[in-house]
N, C-alpha and C. Protein backbone atom coordinates (compact mmCIF):
# COMPACT_ATOMS: atom_id res chain seq x y z
N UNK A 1 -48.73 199.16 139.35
CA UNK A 1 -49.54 197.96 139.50
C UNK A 1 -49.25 197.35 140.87
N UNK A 2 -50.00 197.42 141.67
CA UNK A 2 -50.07 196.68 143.17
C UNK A 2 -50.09 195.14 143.38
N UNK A 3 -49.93 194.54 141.91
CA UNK A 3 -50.05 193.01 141.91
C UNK A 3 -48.54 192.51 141.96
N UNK A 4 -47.56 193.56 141.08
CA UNK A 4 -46.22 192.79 140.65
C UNK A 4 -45.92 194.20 140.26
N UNK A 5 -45.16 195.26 141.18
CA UNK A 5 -44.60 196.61 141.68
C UNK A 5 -43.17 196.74 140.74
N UNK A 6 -42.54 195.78 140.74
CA UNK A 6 -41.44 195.23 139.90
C UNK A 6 -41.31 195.49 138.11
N UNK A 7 -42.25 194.87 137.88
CA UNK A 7 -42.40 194.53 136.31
C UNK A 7 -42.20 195.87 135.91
N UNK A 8 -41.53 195.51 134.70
CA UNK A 8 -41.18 196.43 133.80
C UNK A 8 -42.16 196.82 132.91
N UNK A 9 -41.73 197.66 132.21
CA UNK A 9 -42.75 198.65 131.14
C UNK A 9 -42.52 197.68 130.02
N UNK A 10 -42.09 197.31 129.74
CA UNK A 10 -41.75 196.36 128.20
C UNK A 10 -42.51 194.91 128.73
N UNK A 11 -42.62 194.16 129.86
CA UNK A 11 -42.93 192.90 130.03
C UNK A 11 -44.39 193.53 129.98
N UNK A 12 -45.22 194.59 130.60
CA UNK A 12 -46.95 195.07 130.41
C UNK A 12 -46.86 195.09 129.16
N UNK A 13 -45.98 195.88 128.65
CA UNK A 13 -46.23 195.73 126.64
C UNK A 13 -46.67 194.33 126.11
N UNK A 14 -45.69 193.94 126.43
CA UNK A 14 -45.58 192.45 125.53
C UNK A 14 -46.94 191.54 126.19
N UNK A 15 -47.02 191.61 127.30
CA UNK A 15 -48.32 191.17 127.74
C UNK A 15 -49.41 191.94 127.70
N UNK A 16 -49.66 193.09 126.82
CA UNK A 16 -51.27 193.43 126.63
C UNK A 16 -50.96 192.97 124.80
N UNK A 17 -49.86 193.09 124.36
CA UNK A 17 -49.85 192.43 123.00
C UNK A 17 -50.34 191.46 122.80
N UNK A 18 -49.76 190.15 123.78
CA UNK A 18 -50.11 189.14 123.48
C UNK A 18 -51.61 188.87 123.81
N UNK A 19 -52.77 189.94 124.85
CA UNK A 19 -53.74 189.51 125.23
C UNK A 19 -54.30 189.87 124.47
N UNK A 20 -54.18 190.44 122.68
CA UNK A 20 -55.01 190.67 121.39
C UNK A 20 -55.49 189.54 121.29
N UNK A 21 -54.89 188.46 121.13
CA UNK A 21 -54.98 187.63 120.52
C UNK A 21 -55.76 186.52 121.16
N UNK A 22 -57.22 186.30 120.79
CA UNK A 22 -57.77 185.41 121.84
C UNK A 22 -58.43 184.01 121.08
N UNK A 23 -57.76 183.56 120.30
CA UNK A 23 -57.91 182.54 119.55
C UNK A 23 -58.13 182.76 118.08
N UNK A 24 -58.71 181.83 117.56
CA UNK A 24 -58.68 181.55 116.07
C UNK A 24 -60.15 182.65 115.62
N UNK A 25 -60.79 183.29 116.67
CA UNK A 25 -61.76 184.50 116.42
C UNK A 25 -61.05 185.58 116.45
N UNK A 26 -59.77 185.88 116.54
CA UNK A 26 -59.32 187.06 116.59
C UNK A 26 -59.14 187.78 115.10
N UNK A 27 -59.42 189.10 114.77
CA UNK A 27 -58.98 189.14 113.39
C UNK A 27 -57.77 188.93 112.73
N UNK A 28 -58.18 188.91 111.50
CA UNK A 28 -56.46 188.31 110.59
C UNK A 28 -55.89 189.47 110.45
N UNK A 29 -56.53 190.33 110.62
CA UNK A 29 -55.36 191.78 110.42
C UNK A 29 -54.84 192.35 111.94
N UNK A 30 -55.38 191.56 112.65
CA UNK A 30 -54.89 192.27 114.49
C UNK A 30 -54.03 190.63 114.80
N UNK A 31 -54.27 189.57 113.79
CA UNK A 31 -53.48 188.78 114.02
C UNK A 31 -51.92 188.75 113.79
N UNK A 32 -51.98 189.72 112.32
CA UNK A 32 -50.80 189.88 111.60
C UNK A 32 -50.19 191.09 112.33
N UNK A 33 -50.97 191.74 113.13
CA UNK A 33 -50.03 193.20 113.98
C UNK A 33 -49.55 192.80 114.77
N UNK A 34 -49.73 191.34 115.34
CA UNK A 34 -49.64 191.31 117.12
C UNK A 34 -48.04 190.52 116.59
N UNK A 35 -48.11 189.86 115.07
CA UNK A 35 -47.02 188.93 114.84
C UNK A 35 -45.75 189.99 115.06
N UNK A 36 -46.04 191.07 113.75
CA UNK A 36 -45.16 192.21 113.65
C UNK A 36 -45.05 192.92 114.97
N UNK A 37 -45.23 192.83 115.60
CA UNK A 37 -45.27 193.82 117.00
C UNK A 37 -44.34 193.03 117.81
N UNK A 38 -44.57 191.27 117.98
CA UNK A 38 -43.82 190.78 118.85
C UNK A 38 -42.15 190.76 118.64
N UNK A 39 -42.55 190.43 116.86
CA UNK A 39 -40.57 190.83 115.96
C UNK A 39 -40.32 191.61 116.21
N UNK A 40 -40.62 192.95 116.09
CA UNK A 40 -40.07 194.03 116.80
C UNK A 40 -39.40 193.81 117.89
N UNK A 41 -40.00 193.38 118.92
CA UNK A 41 -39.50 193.92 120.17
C UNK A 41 -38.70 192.51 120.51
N UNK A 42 -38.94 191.40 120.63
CA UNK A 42 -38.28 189.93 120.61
C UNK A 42 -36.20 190.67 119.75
N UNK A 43 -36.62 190.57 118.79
CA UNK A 43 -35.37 191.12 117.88
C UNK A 43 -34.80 192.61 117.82
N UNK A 44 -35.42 193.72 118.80
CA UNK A 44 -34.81 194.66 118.78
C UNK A 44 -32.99 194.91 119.81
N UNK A 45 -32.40 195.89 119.02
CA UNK A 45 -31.03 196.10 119.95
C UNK A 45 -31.34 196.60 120.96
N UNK A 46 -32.44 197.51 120.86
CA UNK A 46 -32.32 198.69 122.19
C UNK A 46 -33.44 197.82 123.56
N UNK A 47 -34.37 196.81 123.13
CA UNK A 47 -35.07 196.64 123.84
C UNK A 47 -34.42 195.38 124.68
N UNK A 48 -34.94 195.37 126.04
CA UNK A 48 -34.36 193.57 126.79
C UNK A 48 -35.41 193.13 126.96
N UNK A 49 -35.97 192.17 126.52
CA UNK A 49 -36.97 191.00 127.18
C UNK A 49 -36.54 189.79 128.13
N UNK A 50 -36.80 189.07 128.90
CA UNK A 50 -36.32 187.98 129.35
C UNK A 50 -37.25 187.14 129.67
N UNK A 51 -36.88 185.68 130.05
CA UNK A 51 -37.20 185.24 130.49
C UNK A 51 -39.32 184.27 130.38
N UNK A 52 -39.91 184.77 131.46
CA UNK A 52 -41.00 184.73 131.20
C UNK A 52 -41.97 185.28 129.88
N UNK A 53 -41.39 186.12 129.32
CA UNK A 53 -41.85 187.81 128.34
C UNK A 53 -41.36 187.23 127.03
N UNK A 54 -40.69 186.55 127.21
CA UNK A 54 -39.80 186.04 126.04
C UNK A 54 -40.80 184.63 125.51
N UNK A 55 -41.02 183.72 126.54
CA UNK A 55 -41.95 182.47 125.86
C UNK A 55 -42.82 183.28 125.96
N UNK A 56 -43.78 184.19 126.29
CA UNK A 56 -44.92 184.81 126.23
C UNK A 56 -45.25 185.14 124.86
N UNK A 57 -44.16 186.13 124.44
CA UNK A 57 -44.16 186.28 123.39
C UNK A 57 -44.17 185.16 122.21
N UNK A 58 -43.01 184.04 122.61
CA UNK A 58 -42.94 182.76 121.42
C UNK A 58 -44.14 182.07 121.52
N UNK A 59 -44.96 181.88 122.72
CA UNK A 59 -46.22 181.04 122.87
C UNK A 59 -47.29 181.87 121.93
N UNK A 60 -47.44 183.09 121.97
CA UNK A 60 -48.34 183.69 121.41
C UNK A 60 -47.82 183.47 119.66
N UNK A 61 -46.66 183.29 119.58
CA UNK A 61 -47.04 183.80 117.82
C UNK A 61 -47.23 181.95 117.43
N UNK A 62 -46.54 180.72 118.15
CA UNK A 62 -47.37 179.67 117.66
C UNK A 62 -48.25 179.87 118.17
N UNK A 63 -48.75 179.78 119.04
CA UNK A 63 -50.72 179.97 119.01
C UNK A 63 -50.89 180.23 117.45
N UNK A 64 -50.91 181.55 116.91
CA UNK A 64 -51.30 182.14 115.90
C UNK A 64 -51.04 181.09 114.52
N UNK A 65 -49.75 180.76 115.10
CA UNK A 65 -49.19 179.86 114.15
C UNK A 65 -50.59 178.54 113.32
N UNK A 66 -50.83 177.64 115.19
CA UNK A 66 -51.77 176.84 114.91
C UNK A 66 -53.30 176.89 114.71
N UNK A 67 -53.62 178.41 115.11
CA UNK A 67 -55.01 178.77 115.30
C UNK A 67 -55.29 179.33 114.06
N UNK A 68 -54.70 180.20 113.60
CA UNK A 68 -55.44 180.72 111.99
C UNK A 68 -55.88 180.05 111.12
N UNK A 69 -56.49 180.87 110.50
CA UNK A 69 -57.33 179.92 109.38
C UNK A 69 -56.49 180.68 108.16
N UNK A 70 -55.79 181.35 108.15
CA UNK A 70 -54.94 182.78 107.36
C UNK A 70 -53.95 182.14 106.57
N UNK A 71 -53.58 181.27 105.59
CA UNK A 71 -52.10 180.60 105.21
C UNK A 71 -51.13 181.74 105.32
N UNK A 72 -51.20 182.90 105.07
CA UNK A 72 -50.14 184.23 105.59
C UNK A 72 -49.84 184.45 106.34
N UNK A 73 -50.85 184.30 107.41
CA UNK A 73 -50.59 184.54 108.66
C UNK A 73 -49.43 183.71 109.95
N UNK A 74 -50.40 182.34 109.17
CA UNK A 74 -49.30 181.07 109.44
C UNK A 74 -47.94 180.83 109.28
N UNK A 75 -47.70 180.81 107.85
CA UNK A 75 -46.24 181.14 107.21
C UNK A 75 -45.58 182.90 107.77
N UNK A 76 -46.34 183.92 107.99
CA UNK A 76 -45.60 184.78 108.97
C UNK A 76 -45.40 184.26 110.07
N UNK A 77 -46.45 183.88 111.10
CA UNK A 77 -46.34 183.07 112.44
C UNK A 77 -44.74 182.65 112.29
N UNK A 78 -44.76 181.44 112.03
CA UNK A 78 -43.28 180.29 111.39
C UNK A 78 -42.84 181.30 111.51
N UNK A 79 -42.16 181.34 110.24
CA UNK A 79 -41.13 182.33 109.99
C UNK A 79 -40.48 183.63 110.82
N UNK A 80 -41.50 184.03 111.94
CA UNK A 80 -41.46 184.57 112.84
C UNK A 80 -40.95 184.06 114.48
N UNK A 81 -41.10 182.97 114.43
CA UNK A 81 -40.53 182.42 115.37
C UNK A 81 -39.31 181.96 114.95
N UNK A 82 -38.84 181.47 113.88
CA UNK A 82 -37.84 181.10 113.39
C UNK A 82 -37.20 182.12 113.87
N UNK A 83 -37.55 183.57 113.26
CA UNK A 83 -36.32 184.71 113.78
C UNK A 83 -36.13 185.00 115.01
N UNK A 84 -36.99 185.28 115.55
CA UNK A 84 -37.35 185.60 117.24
C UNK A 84 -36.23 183.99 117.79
N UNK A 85 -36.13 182.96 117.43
CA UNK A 85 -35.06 181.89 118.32
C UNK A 85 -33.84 182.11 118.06
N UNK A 86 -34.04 182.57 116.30
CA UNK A 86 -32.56 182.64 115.81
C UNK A 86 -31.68 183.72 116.59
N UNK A 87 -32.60 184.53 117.05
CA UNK A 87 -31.89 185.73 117.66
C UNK A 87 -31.55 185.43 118.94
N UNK A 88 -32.56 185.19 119.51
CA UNK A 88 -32.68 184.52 121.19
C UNK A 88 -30.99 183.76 121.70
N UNK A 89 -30.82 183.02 120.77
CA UNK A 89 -29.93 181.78 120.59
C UNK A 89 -28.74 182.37 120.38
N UNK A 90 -28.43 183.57 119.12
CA UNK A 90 -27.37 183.65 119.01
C UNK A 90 -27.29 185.45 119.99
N UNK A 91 -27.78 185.81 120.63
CA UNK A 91 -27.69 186.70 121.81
C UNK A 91 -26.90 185.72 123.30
N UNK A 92 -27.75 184.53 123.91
CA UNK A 92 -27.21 183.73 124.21
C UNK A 92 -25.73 183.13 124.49
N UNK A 93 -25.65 183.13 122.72
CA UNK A 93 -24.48 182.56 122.76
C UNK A 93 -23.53 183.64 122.89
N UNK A 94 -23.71 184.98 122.20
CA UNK A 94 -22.70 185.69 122.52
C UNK A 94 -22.44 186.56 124.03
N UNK A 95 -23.37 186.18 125.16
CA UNK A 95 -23.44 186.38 125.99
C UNK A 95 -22.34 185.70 126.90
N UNK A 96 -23.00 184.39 126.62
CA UNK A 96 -21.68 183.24 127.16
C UNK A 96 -20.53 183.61 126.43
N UNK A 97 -20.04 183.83 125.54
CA UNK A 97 -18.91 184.09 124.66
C UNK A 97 -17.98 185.31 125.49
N UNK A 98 -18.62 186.27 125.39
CA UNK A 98 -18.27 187.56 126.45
C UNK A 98 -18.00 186.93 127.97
N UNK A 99 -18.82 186.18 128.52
CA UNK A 99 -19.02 185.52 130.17
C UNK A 99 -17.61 185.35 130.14
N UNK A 100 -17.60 184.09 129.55
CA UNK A 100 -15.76 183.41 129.19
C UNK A 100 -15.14 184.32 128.79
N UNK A 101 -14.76 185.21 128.27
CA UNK A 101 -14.02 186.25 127.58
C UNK A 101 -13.48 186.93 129.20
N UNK A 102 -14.53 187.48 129.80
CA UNK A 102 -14.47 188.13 130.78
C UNK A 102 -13.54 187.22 131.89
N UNK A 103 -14.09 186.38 132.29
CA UNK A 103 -13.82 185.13 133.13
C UNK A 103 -12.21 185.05 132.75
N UNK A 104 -11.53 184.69 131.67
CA UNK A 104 -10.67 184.79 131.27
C UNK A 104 -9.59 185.56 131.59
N UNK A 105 -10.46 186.98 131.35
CA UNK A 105 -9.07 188.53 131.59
C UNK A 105 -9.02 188.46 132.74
N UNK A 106 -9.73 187.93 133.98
CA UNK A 106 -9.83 188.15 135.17
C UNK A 106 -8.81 186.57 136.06
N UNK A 107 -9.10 185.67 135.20
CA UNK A 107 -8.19 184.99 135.57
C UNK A 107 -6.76 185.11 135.36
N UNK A 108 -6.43 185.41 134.05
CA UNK A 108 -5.02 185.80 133.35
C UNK A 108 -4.88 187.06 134.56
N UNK A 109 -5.42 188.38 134.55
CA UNK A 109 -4.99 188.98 135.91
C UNK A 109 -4.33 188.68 137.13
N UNK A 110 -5.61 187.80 138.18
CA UNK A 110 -5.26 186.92 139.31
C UNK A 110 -3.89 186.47 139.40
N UNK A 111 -3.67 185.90 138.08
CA UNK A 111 -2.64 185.00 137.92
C UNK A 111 -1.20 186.23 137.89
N UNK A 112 -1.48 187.43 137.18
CA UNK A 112 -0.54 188.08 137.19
C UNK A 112 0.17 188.75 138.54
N UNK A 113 -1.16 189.04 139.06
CA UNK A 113 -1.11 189.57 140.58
C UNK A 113 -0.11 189.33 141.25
N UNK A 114 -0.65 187.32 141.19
CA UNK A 114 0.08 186.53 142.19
C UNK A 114 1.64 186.35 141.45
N UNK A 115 1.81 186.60 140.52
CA UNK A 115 3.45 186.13 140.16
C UNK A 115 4.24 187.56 140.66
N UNK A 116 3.71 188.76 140.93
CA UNK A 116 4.37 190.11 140.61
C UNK A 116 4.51 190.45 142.50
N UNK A 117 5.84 190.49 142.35
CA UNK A 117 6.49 190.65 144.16
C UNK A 117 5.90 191.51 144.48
N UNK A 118 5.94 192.74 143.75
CA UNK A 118 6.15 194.19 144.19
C UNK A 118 4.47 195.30 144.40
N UNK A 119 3.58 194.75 143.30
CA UNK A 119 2.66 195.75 143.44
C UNK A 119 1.82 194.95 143.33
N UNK A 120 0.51 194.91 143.53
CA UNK A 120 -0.98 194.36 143.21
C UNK A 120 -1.80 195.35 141.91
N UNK A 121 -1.42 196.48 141.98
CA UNK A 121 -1.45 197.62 140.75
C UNK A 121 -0.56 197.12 139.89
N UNK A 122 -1.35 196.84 138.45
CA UNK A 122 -0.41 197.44 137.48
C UNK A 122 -0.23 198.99 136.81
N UNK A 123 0.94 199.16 136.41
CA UNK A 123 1.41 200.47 135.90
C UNK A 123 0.42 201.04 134.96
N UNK A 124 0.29 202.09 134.99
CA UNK A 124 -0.63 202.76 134.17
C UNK A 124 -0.49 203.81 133.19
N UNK A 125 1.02 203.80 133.25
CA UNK A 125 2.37 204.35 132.11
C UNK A 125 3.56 204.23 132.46
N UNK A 126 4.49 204.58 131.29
CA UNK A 126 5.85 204.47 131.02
C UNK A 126 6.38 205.48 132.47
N UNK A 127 5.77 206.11 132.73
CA UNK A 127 6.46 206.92 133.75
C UNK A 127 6.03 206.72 135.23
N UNK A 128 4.82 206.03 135.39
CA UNK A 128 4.82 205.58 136.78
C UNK A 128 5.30 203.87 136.78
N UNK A 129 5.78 203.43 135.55
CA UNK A 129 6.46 201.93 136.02
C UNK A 129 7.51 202.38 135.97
N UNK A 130 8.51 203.44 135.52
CA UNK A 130 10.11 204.00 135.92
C UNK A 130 10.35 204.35 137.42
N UNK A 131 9.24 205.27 137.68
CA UNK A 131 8.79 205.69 139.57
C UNK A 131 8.89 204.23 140.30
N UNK A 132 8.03 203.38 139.85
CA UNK A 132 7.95 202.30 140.34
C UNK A 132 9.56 201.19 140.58
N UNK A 133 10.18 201.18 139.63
CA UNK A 133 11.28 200.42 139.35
C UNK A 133 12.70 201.58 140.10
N UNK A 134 12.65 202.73 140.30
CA UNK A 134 13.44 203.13 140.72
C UNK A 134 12.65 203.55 142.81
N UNK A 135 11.97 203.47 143.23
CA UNK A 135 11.07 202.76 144.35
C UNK A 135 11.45 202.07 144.94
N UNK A 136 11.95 200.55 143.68
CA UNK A 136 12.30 199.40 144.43
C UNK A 136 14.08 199.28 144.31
N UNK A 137 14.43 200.20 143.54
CA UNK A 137 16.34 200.26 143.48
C UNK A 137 16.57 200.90 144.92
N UNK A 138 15.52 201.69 145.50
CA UNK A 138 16.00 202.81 146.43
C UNK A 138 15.76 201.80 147.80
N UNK A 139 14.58 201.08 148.03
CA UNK A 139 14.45 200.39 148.75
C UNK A 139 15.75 199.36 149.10
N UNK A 140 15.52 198.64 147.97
CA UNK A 140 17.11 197.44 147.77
C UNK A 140 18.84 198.44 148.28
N UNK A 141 18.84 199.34 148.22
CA UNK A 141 19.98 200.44 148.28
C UNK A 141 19.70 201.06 149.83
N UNK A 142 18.92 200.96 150.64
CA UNK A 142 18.74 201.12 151.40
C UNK A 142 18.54 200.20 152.80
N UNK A 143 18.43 198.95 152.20
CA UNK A 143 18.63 197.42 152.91
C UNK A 143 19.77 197.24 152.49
N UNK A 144 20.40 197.42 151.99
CA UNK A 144 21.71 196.59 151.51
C UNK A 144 22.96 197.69 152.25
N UNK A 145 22.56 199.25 152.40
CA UNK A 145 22.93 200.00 153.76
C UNK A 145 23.05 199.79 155.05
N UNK A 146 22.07 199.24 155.03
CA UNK A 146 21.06 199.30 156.17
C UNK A 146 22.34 197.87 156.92
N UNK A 147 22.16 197.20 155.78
CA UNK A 147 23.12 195.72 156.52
C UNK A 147 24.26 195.82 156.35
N UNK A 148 24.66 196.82 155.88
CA UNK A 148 26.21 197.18 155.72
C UNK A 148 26.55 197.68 157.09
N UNK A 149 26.12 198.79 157.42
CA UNK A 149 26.24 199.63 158.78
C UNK A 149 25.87 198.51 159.74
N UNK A 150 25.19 197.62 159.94
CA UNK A 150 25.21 196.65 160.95
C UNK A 150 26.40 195.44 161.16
N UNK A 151 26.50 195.34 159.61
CA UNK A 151 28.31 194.52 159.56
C UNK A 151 29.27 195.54 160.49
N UNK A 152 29.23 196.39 160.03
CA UNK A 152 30.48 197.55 160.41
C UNK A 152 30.44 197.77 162.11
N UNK A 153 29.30 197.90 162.81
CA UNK A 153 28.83 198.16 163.86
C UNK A 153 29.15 199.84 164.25
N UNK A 154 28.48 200.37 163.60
CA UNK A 154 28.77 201.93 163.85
C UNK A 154 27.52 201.78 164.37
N UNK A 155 27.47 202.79 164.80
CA UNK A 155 26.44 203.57 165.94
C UNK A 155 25.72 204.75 165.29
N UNK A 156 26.02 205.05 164.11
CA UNK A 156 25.33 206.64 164.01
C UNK A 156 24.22 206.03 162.91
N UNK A 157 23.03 206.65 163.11
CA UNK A 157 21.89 206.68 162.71
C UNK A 157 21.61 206.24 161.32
N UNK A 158 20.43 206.03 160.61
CA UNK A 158 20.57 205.74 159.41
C UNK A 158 20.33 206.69 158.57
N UNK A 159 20.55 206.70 157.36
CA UNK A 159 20.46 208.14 156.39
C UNK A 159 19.28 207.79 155.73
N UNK A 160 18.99 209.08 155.23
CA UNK A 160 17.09 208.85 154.80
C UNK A 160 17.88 208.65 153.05
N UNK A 161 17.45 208.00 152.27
CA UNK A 161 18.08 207.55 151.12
C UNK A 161 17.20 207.95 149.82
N UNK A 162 16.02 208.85 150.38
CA UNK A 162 15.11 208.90 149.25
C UNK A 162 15.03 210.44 149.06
């Protein structure tokens, strides 16, 4: 589409769905598909809607809601939006829930980073934090040489200690 190159395959869906529906002349049985069609996809796991696609969809099923002449249709309408928010809302929330969750491990990290002298890596087993801890014995054993032979004032070279 040369208008909006971008848009996704699911936002054209949901918007030729919703263009069934062209008021209170539309039929009651293409009224009641377009309801079931929008639950589907509003409330599915595998699908993402957002945003614009999302009231598109909620605008269209009240429309239906207030335009039918159908009491079934109506009480599906409702009841259909009811689910389509309930979901909306608690996706939402567990979005933010995860955000903070995330936000969290990354701060508790930072924080670890900055307290830990020696590495910006943490260990990634029992045997490269032993490598690691005997690294820093060899280092410390090798400064503490290192300033020994300078107390003493000898002259001969330093020994490789590793």
């Amino acid at each position: 589409d040369s208008t909006a190159p971008g848009k996704k395959l699911i936002d054209r869906i949901i918007e030729t769905i919703c263009g069934c529906f062209q008021g209170p002349q539309t039929d009651e049985g293409v009224q009641l598909q377009i309801i079931k069609a929008l639950l589907t996809a509003v409330t599915s796991q595998q699908i993402e809607i957002h945003e614009g696609t999302v009231l598109q969809a909620v605008r269209t099923c009240y429309n239906i809601y207030l335009a039918s002449k159908n009491l079934i249709n109506q009480t599906t309408a409702k009841a259909t939006l009811t689910q389509m928010l309930n979901v909306i809302f608690a996706r939402m929330e567990n979005q933010a829930l995860q955000e903070a969750k995330q936000l969290e491990k990354e701060r508790s990290r930072h924080q670890h980073l900055q307290q830990s002298p020696v590495s910006h890596h943490e260990p990634e087993s029992p045997n490269l934090k032993h490598l690691q801890e005997q690294a820093i014995l060899l280092i410390k054993q090798s400064e503490a040489e290192s300033e020994r032979q300078s107390h003493e004032g000898d002259t001969y070279s330093q020994r490789d200690t590793v």
